[in-house]
Protein backbone atom coordinates (compact mmCIF):
# COMPACT_ATOMS: atom_id res chain seq x y z
CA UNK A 1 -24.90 -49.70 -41.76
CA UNK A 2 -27.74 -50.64 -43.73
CA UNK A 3 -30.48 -47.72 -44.76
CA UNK A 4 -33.93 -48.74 -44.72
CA UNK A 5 -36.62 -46.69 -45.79
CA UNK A 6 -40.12 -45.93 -44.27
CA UNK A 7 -42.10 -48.23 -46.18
CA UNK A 8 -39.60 -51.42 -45.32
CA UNK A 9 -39.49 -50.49 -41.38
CA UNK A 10 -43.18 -50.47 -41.43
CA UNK A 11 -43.30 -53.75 -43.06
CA UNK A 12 -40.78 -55.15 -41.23
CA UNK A 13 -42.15 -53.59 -38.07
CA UNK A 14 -45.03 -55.83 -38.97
CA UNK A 15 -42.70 -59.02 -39.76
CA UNK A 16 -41.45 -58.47 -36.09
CA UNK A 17 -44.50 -58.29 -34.13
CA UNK A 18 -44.67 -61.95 -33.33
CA UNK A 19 -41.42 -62.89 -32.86
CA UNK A 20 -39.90 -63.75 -29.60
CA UNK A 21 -35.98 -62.43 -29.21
CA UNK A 22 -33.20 -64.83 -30.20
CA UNK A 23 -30.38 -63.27 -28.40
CA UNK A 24 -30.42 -61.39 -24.90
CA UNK A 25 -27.37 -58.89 -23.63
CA UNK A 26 -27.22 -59.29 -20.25
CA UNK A 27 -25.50 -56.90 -17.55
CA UNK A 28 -21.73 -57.94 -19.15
CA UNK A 29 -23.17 -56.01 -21.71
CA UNK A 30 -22.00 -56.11 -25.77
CA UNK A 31 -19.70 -58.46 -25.58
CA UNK A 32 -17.83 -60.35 -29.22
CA UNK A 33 -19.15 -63.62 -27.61
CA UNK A 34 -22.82 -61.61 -28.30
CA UNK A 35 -21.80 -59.99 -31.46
CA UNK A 36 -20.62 -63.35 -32.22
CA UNK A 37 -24.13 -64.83 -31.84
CA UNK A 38 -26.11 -61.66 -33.47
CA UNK A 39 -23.56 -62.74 -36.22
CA UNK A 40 -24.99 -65.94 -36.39
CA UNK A 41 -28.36 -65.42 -36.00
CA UNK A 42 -28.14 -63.40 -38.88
CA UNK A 43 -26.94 -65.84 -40.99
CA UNK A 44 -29.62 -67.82 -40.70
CA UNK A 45 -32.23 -65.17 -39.95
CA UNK A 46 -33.05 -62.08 -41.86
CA UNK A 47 -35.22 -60.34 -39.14
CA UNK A 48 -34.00 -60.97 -35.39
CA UNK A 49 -35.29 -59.20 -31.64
CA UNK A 50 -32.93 -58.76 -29.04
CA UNK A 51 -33.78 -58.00 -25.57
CA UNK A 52 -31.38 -55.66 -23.53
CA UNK A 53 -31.34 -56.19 -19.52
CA UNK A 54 -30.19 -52.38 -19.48
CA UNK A 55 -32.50 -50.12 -17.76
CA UNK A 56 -30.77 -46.86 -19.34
CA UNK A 57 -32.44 -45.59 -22.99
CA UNK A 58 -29.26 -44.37 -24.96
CA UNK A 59 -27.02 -47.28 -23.90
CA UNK A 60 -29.71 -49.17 -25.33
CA UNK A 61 -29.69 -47.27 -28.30
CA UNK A 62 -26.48 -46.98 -28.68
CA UNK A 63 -25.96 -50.61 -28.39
CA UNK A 64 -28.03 -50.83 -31.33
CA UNK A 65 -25.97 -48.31 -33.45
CA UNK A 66 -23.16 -50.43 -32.42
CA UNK A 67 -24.75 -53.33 -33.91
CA UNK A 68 -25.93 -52.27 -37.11
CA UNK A 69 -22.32 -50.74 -37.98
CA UNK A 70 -20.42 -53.44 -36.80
CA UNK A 71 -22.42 -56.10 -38.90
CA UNK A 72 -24.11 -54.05 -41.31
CA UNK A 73 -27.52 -54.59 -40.29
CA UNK A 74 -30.43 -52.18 -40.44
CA UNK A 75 -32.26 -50.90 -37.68
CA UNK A 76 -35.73 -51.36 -37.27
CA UNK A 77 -37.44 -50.37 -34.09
CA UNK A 78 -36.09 -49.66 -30.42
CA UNK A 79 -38.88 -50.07 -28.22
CA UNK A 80 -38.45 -50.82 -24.28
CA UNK A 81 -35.90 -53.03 -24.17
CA UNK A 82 -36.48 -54.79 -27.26
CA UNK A 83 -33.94 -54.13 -30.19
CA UNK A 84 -35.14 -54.92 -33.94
CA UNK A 85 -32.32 -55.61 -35.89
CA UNK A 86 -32.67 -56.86 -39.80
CA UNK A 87 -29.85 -57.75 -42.67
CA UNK A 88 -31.02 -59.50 -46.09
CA UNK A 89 -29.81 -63.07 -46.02
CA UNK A 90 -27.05 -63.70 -48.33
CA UNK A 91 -29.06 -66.08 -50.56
CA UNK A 92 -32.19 -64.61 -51.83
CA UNK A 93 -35.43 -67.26 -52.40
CA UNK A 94 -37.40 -66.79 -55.71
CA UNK A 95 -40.35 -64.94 -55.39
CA UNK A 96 -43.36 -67.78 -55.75
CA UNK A 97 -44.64 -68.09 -58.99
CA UNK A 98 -48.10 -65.89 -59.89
CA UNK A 99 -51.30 -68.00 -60.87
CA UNK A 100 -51.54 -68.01 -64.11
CA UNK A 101 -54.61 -65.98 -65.75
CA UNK A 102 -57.58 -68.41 -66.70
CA UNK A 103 -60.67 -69.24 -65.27
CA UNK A 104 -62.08 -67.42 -62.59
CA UNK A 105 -62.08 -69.76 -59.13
CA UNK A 106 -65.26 -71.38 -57.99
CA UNK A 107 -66.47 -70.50 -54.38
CA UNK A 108 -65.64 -73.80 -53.46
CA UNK A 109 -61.74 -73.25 -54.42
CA UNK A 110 -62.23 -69.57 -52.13
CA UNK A 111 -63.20 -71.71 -49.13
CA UNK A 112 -60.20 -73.74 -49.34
CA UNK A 113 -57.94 -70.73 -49.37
């Protein structure tokens, strides 16, 4: 299970806010058809919600223990019956490149921003 400090949950706290959820456990529960999907979700996003139809807290949150051991996520928030789940992608993107240090830019060039 991945370990995420305070500062990261925050931030991805944050990330999460506007997303809708990808994947939904319904009454059959955790099943590996759903892990199966989590799985894949995953893989293509970093930062996923799930919604739980599961009116009872800890199976909830233990659902989501469940989840982050089995696929090595991290857990980010449990809130109602929402489930924030996040793993770092496998490939990492560059960090954009820094404008270099010149001239200062006009207030025209702020507008535009």
């Amino acid at each position: 299970m991945l370990n995420l400090t305070v500062a990261q949950r925050l931030e991805l706290k944050a990330r999460a806010h506007t997303l809708n959820p990808i994947v939904i456990i319904g009454s059959g529960g955790l099943s590996p058809s759903v892990l199966e999907e989590i799985e894949r979700s995953l893989k293509s996003h970093d930062l996923l919600k799930i919604r739980v139809m599961n009116d009872d807290r800890e199976t909830r949150a233990a659902m989501q223990q469940e989840i982050c051991t089995l696929l090595n996520a991290g857990a980010v928030q449990h809130i109602g019956k929402i489930l924030v789940i996040y793993r770092p992608l496998a490939i990492q993107l560059a960090s954009p490149t820094k404008r270099k240090k010149g001239k200062p830019l006009t207030k025209k060039q702020l507008g535009n921003r």
